[in-house]
Protein backbone atom coordinates (compact mmCIF):
# COMPACT_ATOMS: atom_id res chain seq x y z
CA UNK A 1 0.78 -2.16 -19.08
CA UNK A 2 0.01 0.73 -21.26
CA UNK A 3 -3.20 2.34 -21.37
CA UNK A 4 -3.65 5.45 -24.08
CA UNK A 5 -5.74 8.17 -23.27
CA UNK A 6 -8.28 9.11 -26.18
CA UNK A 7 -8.44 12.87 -27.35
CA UNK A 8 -10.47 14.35 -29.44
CA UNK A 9 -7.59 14.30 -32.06
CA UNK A 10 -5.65 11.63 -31.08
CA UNK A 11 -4.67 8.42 -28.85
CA UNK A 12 -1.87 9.84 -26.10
CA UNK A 13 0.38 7.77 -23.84
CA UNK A 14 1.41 9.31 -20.41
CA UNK A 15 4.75 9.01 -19.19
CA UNK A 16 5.33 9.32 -15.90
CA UNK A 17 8.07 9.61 -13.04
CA UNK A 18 7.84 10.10 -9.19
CA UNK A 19 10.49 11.22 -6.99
CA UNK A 20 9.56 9.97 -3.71
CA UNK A 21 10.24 11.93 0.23
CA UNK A 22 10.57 8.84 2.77
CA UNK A 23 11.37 10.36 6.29
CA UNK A 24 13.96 8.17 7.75
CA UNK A 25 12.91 6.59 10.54
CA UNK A 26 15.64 7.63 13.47
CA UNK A 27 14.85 9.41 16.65
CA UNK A 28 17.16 12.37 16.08
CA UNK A 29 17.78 14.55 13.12
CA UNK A 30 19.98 14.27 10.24
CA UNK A 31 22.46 16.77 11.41
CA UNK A 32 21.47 17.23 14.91
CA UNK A 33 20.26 15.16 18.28
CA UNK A 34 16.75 17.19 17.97
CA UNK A 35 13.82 14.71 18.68
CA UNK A 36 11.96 13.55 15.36
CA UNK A 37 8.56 12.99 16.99
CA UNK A 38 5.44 13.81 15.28
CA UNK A 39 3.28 15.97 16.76
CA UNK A 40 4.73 17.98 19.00
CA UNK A 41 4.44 21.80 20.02
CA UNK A 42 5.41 23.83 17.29
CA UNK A 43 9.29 24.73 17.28
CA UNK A 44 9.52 22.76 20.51
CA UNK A 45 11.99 20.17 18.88
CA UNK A 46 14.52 23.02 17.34
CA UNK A 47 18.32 22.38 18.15
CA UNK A 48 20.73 25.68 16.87
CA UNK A 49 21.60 23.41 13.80
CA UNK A 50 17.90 23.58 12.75
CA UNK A 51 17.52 27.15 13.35
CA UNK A 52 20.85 27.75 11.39
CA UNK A 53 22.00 29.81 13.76
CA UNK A 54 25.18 31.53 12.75
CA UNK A 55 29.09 29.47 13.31
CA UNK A 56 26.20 26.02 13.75
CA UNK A 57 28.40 22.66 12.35
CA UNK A 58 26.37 20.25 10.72
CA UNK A 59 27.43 16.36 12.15
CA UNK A 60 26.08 13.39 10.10
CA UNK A 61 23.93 10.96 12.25
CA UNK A 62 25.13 7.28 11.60
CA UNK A 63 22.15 5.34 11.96
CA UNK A 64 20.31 7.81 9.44
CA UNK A 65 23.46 6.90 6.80
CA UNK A 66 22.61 3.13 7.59
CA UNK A 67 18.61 3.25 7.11
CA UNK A 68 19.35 4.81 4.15
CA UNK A 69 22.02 2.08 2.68
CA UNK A 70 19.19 -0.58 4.17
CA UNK A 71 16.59 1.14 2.27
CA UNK A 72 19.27 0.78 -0.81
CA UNK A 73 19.41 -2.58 -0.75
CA UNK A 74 15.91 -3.59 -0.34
CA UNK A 75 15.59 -1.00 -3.57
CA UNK A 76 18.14 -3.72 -5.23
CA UNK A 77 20.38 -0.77 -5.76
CA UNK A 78 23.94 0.23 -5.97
CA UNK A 79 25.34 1.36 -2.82
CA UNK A 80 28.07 3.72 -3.30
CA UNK A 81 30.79 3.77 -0.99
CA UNK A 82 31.68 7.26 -1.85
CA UNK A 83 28.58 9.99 -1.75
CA UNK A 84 28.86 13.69 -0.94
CA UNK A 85 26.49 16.31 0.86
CA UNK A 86 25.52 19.20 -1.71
CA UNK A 87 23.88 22.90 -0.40
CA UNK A 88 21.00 23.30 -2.86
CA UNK A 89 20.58 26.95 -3.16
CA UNK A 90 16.90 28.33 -3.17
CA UNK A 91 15.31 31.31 -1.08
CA UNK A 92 12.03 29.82 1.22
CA UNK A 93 10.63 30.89 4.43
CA UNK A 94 10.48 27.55 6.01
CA UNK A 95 14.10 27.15 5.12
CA UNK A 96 16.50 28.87 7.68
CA UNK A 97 19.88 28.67 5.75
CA UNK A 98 18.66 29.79 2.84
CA UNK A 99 20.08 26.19 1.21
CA UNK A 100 19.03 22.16 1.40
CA UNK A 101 22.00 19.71 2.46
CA UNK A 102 21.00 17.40 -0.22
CA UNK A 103 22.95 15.15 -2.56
CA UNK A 104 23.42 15.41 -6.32
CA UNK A 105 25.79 14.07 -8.28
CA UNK A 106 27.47 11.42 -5.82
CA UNK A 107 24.44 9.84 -3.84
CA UNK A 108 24.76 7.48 -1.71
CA UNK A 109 22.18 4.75 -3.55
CA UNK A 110 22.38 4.16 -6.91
CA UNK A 111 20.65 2.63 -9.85
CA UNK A 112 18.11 -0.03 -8.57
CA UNK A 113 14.21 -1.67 -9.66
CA UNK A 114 11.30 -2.86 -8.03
CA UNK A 115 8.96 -5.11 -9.51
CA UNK A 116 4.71 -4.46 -9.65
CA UNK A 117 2.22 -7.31 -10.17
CA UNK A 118 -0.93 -6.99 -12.24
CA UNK A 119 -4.08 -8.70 -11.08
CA UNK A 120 -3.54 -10.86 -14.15
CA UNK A 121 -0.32 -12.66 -13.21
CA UNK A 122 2.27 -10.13 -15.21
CA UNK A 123 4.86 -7.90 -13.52
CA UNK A 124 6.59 -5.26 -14.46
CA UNK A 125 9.94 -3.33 -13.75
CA UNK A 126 10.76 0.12 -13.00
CA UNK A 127 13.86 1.54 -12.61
CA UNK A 128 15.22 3.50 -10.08
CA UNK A 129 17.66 6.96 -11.00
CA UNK A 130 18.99 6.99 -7.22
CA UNK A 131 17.90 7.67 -3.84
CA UNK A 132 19.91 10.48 -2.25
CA UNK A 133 19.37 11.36 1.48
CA UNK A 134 18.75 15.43 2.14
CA UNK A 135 16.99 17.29 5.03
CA UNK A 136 13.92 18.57 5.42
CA UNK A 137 12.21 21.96 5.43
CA UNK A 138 9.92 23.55 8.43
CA UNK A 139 6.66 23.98 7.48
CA UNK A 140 4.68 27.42 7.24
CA UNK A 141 1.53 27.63 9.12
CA UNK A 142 -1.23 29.90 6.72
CA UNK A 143 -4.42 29.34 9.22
CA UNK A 144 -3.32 30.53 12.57
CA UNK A 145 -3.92 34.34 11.87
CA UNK A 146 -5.44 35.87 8.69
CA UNK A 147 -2.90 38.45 7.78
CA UNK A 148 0.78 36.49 8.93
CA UNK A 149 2.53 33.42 8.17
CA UNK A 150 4.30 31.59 10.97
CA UNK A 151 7.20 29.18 10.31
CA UNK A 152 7.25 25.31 12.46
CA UNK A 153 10.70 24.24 12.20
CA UNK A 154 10.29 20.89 14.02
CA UNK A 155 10.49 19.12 10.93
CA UNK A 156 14.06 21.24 9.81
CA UNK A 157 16.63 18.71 9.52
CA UNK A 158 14.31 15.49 9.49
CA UNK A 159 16.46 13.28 7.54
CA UNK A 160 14.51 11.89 4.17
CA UNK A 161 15.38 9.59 1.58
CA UNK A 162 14.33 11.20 -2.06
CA UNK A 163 13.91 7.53 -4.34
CA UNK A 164 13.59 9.17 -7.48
CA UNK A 165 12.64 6.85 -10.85
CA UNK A 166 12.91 6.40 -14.72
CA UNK A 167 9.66 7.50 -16.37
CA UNK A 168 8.96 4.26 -16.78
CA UNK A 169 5.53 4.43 -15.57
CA UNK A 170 2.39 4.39 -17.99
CA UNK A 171 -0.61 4.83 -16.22
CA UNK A 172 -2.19 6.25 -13.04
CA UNK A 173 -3.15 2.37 -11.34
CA UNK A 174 1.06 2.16 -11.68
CA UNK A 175 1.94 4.75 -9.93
CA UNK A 176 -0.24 3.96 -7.45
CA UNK A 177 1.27 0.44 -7.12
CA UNK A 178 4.61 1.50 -7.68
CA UNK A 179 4.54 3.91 -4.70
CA UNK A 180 2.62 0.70 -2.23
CA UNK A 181 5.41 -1.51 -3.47
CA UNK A 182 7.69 1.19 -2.52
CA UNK A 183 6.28 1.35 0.85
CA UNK A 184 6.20 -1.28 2.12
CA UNK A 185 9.38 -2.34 1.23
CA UNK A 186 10.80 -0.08 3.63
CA UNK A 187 8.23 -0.57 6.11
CA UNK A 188 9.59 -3.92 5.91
CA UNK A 189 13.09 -2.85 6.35
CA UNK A 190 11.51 -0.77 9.10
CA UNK A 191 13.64 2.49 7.79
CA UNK A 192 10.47 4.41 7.39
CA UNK A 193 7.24 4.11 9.22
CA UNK A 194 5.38 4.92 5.73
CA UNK A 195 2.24 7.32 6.87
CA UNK A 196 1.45 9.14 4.31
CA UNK A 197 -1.17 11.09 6.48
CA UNK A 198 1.65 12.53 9.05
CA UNK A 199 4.18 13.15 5.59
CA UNK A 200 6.00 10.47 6.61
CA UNK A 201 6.00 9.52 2.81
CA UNK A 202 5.06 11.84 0.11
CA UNK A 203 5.64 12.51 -3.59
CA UNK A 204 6.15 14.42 -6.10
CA UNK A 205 4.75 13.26 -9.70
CA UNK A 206 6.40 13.97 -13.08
CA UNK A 207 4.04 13.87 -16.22
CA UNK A 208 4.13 14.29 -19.76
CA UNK A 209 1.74 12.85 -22.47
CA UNK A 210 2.98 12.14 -26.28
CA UNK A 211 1.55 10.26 -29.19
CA UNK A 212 3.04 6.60 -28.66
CA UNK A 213 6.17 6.16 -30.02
CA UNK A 214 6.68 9.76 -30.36
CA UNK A 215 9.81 11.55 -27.96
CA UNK A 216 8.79 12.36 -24.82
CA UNK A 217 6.60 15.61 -24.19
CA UNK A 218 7.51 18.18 -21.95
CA UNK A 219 6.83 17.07 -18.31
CA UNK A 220 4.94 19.07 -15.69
CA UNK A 221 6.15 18.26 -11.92
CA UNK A 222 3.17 18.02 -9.32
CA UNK A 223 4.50 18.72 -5.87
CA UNK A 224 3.55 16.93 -2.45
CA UNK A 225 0.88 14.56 -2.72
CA UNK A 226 0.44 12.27 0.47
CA UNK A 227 -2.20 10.16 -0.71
CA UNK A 228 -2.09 7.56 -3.15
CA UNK A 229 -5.98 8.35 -3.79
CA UNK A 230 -5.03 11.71 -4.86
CA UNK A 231 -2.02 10.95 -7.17
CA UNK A 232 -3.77 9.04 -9.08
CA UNK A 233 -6.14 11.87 -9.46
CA UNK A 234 -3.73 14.57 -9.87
CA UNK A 235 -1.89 12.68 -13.03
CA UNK A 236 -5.19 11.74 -14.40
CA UNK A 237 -6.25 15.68 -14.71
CA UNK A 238 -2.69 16.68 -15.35
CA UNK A 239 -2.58 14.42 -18.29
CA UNK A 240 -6.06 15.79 -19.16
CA UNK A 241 -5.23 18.96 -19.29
CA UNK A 242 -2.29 18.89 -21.63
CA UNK A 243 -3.83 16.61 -24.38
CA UNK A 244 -6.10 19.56 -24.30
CA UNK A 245 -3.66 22.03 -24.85
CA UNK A 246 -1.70 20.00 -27.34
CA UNK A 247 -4.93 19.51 -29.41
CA UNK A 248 -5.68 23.11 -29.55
CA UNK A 249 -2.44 23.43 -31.38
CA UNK A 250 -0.32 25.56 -27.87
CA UNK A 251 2.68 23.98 -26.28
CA UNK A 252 3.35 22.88 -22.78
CA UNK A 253 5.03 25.26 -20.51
CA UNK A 254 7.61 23.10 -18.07
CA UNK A 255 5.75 24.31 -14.63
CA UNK A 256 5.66 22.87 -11.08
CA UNK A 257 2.09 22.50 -10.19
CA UNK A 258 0.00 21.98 -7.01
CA UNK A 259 -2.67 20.08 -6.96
CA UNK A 260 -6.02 20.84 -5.47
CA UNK A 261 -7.91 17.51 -3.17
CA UNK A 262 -11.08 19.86 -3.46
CA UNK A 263 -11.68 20.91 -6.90
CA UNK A 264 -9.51 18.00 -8.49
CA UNK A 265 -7.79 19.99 -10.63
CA UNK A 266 -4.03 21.15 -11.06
CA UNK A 267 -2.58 24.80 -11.09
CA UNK A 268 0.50 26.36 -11.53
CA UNK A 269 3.09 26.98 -8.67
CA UNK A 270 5.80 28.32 -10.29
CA UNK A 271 8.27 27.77 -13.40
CA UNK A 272 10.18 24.47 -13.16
CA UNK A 273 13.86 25.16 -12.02
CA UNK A 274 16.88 23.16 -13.46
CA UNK A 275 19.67 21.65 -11.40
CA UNK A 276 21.88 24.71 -12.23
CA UNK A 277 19.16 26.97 -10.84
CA UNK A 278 19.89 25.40 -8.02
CA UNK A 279 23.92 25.83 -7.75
CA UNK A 280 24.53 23.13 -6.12
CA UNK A 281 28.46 23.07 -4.71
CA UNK A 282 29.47 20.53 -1.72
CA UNK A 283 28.53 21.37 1.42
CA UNK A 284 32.23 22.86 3.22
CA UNK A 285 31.35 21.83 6.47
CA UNK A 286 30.57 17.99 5.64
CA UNK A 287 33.75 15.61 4.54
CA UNK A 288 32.69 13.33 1.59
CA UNK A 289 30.96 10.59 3.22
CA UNK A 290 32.96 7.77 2.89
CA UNK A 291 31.27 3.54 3.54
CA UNK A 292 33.43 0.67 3.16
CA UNK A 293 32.24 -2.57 1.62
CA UNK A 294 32.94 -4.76 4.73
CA UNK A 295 30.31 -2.32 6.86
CA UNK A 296 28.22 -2.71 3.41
CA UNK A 297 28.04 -6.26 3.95
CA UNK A 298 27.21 -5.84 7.85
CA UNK A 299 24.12 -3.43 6.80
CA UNK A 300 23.09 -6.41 3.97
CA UNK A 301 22.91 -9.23 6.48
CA UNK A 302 21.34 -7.84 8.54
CA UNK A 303 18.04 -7.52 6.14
CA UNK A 304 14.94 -9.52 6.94
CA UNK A 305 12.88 -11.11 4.12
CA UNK A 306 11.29 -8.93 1.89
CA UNK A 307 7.96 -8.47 0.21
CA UNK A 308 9.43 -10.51 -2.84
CA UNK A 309 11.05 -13.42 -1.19
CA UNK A 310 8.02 -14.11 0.83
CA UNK A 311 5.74 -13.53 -2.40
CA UNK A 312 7.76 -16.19 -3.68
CA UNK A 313 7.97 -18.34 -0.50
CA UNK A 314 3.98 -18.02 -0.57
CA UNK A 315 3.85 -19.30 -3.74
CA UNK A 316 5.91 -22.41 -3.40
CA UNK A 317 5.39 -23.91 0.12
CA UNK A 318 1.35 -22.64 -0.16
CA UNK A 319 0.48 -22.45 -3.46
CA UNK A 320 -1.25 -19.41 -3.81
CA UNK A 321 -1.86 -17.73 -6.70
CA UNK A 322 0.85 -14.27 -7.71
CA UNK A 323 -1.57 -11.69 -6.91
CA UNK A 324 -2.97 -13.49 -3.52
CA UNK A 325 0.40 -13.35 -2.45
CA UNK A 326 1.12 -10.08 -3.32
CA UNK A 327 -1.55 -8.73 -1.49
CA UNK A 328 -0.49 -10.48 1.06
CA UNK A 329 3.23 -9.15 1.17
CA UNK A 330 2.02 -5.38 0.25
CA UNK A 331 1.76 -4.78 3.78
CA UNK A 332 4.37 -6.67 6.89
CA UNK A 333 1.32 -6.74 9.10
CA UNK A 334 -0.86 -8.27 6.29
CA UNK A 335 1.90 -11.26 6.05
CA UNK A 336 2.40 -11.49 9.72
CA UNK A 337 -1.34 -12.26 10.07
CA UNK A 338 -1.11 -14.88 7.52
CA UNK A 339 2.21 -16.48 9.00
CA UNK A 340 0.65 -16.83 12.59
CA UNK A 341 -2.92 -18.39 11.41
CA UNK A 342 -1.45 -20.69 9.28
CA UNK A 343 1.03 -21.40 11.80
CA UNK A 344 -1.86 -21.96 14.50
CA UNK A 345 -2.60 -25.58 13.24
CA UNK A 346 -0.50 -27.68 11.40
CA UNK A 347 -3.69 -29.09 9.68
CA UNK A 348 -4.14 -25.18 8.45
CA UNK A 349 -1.79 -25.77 5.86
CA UNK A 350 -3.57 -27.60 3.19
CA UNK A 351 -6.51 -24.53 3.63
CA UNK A 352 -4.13 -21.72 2.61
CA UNK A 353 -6.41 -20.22 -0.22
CA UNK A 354 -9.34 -20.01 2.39
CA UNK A 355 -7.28 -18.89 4.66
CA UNK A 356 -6.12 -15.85 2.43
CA UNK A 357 -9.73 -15.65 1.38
CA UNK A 358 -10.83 -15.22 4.99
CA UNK A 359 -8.01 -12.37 5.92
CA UNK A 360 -8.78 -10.01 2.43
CA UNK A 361 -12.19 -10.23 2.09
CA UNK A 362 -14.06 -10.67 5.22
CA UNK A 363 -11.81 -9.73 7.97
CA UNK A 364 -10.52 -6.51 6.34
CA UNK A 365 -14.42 -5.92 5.41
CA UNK A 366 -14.79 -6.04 9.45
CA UNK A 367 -11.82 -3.86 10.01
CA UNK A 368 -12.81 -1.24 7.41
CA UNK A 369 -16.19 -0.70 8.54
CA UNK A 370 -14.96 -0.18 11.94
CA UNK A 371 -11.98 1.73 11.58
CA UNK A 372 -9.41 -0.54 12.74
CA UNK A 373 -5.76 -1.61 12.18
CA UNK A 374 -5.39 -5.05 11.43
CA UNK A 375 -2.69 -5.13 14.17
CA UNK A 376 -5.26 -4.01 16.85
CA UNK A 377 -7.91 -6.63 15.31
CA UNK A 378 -10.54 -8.32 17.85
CA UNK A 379 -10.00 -11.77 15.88
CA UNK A 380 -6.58 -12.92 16.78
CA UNK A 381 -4.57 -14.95 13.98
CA UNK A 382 -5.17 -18.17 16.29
CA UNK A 383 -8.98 -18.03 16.72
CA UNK A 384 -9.39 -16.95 12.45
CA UNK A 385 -7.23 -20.49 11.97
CA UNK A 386 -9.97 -22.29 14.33
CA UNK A 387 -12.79 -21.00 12.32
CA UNK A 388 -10.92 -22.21 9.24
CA UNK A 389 -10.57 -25.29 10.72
CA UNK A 390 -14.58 -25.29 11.53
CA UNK A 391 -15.58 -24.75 7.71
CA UNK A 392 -12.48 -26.96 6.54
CA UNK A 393 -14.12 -29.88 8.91
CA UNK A 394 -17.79 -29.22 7.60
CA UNK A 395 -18.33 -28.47 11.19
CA UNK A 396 -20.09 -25.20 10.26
CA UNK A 397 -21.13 -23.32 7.08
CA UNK A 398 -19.61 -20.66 5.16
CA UNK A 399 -22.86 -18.66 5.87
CA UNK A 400 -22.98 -19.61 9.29
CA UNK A 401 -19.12 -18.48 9.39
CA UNK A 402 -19.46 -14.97 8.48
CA UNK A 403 -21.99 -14.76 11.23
CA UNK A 404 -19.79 -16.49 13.99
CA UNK A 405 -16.96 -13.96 12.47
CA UNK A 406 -19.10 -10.84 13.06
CA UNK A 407 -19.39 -12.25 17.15
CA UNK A 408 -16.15 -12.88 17.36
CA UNK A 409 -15.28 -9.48 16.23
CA UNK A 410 -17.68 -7.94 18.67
CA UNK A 411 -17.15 -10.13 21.33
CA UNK A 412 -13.61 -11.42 21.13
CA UNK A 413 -14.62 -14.81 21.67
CA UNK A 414 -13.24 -17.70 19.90
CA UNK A 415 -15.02 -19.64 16.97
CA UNK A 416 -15.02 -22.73 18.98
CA UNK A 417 -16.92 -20.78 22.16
CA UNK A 418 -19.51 -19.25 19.63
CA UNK A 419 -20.72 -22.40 18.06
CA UNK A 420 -20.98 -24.32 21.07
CA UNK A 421 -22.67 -21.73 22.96
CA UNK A 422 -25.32 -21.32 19.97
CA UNK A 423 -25.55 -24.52 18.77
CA UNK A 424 -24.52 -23.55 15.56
CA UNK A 425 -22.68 -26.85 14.05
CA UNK A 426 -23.66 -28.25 10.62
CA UNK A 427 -26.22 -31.33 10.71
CA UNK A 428 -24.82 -33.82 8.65
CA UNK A 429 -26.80 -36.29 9.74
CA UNK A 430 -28.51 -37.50 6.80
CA UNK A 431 -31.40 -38.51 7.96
CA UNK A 432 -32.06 -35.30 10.01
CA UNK A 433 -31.64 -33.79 6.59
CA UNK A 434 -33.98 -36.31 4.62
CA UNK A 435 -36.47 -35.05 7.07
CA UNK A 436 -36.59 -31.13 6.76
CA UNK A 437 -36.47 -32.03 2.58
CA UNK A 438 -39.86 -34.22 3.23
CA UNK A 439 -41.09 -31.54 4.83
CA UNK A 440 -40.86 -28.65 2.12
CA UNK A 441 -41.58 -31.02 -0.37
CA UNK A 442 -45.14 -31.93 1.62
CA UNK A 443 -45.77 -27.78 2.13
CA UNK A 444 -44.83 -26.92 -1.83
CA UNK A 445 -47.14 -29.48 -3.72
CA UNK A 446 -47.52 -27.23 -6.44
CA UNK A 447 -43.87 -25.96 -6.82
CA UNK A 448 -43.02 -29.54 -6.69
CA UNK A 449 -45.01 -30.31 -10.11
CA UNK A 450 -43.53 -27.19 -11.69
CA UNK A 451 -39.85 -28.45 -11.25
CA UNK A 452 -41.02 -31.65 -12.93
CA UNK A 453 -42.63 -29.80 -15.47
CA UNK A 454 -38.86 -28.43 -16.67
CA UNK A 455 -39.04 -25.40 -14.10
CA UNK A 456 -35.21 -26.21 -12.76
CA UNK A 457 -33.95 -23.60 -11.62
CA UNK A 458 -36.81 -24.12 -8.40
CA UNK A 459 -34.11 -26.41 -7.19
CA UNK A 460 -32.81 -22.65 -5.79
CA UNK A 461 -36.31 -22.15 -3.97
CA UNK A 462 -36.68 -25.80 -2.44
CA UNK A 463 -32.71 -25.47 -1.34
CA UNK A 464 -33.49 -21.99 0.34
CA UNK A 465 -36.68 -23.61 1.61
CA UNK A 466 -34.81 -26.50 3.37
CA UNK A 467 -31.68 -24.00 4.48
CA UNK A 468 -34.00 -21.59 6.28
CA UNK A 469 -36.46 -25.14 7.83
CA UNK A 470 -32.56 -26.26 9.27
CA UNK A 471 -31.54 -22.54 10.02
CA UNK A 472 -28.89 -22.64 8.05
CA UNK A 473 -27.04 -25.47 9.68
CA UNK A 474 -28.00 -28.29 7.13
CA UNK A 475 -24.43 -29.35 4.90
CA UNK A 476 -25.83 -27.81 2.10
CA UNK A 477 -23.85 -30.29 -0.77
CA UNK A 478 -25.62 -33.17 1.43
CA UNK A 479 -28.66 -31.24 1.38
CA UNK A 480 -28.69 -30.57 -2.59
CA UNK A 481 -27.56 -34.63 -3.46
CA UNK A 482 -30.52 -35.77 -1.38
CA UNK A 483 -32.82 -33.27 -2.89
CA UNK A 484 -32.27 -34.02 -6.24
CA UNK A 485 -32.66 -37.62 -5.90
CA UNK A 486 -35.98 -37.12 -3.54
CA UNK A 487 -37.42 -34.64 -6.64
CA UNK A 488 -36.39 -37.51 -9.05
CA UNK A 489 -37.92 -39.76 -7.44
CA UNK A 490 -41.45 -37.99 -7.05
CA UNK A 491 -40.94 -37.77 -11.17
């Protein structure tokens, strides 16, 4: 969905691409048996292959190869049974061979899509180039002395998955969905654990801006962004900032900038290099890498059901609205959640929509304010389905609910527990009801005569009046029927 950016010239469109880091999630290395864990002491999980020590052989770890042909297919891409390991040639202190095993021309994924969903029921495609497995770099430490670098190679040989795309993306609220769909696909597939905060998954952002319809601009690459908050931010000013210059009659220089999460703004890293820059070659220590179609097929059934099946299978067997069940899917906890409340009670399934209702809004409320994981939530899936059941049945309000949800979140009691204990269940009596109306009617004479005098909306006040008289356990559509007829009567 296209969205133009006004100038002080002209209307611009932004065109975007991101080229996306997923660590692969394997205990060892890429090229080594060096632990992958996250956190440790620095240069504490360093084999000789990582420190490219000299006569070191490289040896391909299988189960990396397999995540990554996994990831492939949830990417509903081409999987190439033929890929080769490339050196990519640049000169950086966290890099101890002075090259990148990467991939370039013969990946091992190729073409592929993902579909987004729009809050108002449309979708979109974009494409995918390729995703092409490489290491990683070490990381260089500035703050631990204030005149020397030091160098962390724990993370030298991490195997990552690069899932790079057409610039098929418009706007700044795509990207951003584009790179949740992208995650939790293969948190899903359970190839990559997808924390953005431990660069787990990260990504680098291509923009350009042009006059729609025009050829695309020159692009601008912004590197390592680990927050979808701040990629949205980054392209927004990027974009900014070369309407600008565009309107002031310069050109764009093709630069890789870095992007600053204080100021908000952009700045030049230095000049964008080409592929050649790079002089790529095969790597001579790796053989071609080499898959055959039958081990293909083993890799593809073994895939569990992914965010777009069970979209789908929400839709059908539940009914639920597109974008209910995309939020849903977007995360595998979200949709485990669902699946084991609604799977509680068999009666649960006609209440789907208040189920979802419950889960996105007032549960994750709960969650946020306190910091927690919905997989390490207080309310387990089977006591939300019982309070569903308890507003389903009339046996409680939804005011009353969000109350009895609040103790069950502090005190990890069930719905069921709560409402007995307090004596919370809805009076439906109707009598009990009739009463409490006569009552307020008695006490508000003159509020009475003011409704009859074409004052409606008091109905609110005598309602609220009667709610707080029952304490908020009177039904309130009983409540409101015999109100109305008690006020027509008095007429």
């Amino acid at each position: 969905m296209s969205e133009l950016i006004k100038g002080e010239k002209y209307d611009w469109e932004m065109v975007i691409g991101l080229e996306i880091h997923a660590q692969v999630k394997s205990n060892s290395k890429l090229f080594s048996a060096s632990s992958t864990k996250f956190g440790s002491l620095p240069n504490s999980q360093v084999s000789l292959v990582d420190a490219a020590m000299p006569g070191m052989l490289p040896v391909i770890n299988k189960y990396c190869i397999e995540q990554a042909v996994k990831s492939g297919v949830g990417l509903n891409a081409n999987i190439n049974n033929y890929s080769v390991f490339d050196r990519k040639n640049y000169f950086y202190a966290d890099l101890p061979q002075g090259y990148q095993i990467s991939q370039y021309k013969f990946p091992i994924v190729g073409e592929g899509k993902v579909t987004i969903d729009f809050k108002d029921g449309t979708s979109k495609d974009i494409r995918i180039v390729r995703l092409h497995l490489e290491q990683d770099a070490g990381k260089s430490l500035h703050d631990q002395n204030p005149s020397k670098t030091y160098v962390d190679l724990n993370r030298s040989g991490v195997a990552l998955m690069e899932i790079v795309s057409e610039p098929d993306i418009r706007t700044p609220d795509e990207a951003g969905m584009y790179i949740t769909k992208i995650r939790s696909i293969l948190m899903y597939l359970d190839t990559c654990d997808g924390n953005m905060q431990e660069g787990s998954l990260r990504a680098d952002v291509n923009i350009s801006v042009r006059k729609p319809g025009d050829e695309y601009g020159t692009r601008c690459e912004i590197k390592n962004l680990n927050s979808i908050k701040f990629i949205k931010q980054a392209i927004l000013y990027e974009a900014k900032r070369q309407i600008e210059i565009l309107e002031s009659g310069g050109s764009i220089e093709q630069n890789t900038m870095l992007f600053n999460t204080t100021t908000g703004k952009t700045r030049p890293m230095r000049n964008k290099e080409e592929a050649h820059d790079y002089r790529y070659f095969p790597d001579p220590d790796l053989l071609p890498l080499e898959i055959s179609e039958e081990e293909v097929q083993k890799i593809k059934s073994s895939i569990p059901e992914l965010p777009d099946e069970l979209k789908n299978k929400f839709i059908d067997i539940y009914k639920l609205s597109s974008y209910d069940a995309s939020v849903l899917t977007a995360e595998k906890h979200t949709s485990d959640y669902f699946n084991a409340t609604i799977n509680s009670n068999k009666e649960l399934k006609k209440y789907a929509k208040i189920i979802v209702n419950w889960i996105t809004s007032e549960l994750f409320s709960l969650l946020n304010k306190n910091n927690i994981e919905l997989t390490n939530s207080p309310v387990s899936p089977k006591n939300l389905g019982q309070l569903v059941k308890l507003i389903s049945s009339n046996e409680i309000s939804g005011k009353i609910a969000k109350d009895v949800l609040e103790e069950m979140f502090s005190s990890g009691k069930s719905a069921r527990e709560i409402v007995d204990e307090k004596g919370l269940k809805q009076v439906t009596d109707h009598s009990q009801i009739e009463k409490i109306i006569d009552q307020v009617i008695e006490k508000n004479p003159k509020m009475v005569q003011e409704y009859l005098g074409g004052k409606d909306k008091l109905l609110g006040f005598f309602v609220g009046q009667a709610m707080k008289e029952s304490k908020g356990k009177a039904n309130p559509k009983i409540l409101n029927d015999i109100l109305k007829n008690k006020l027509n009567k008095e007429n």
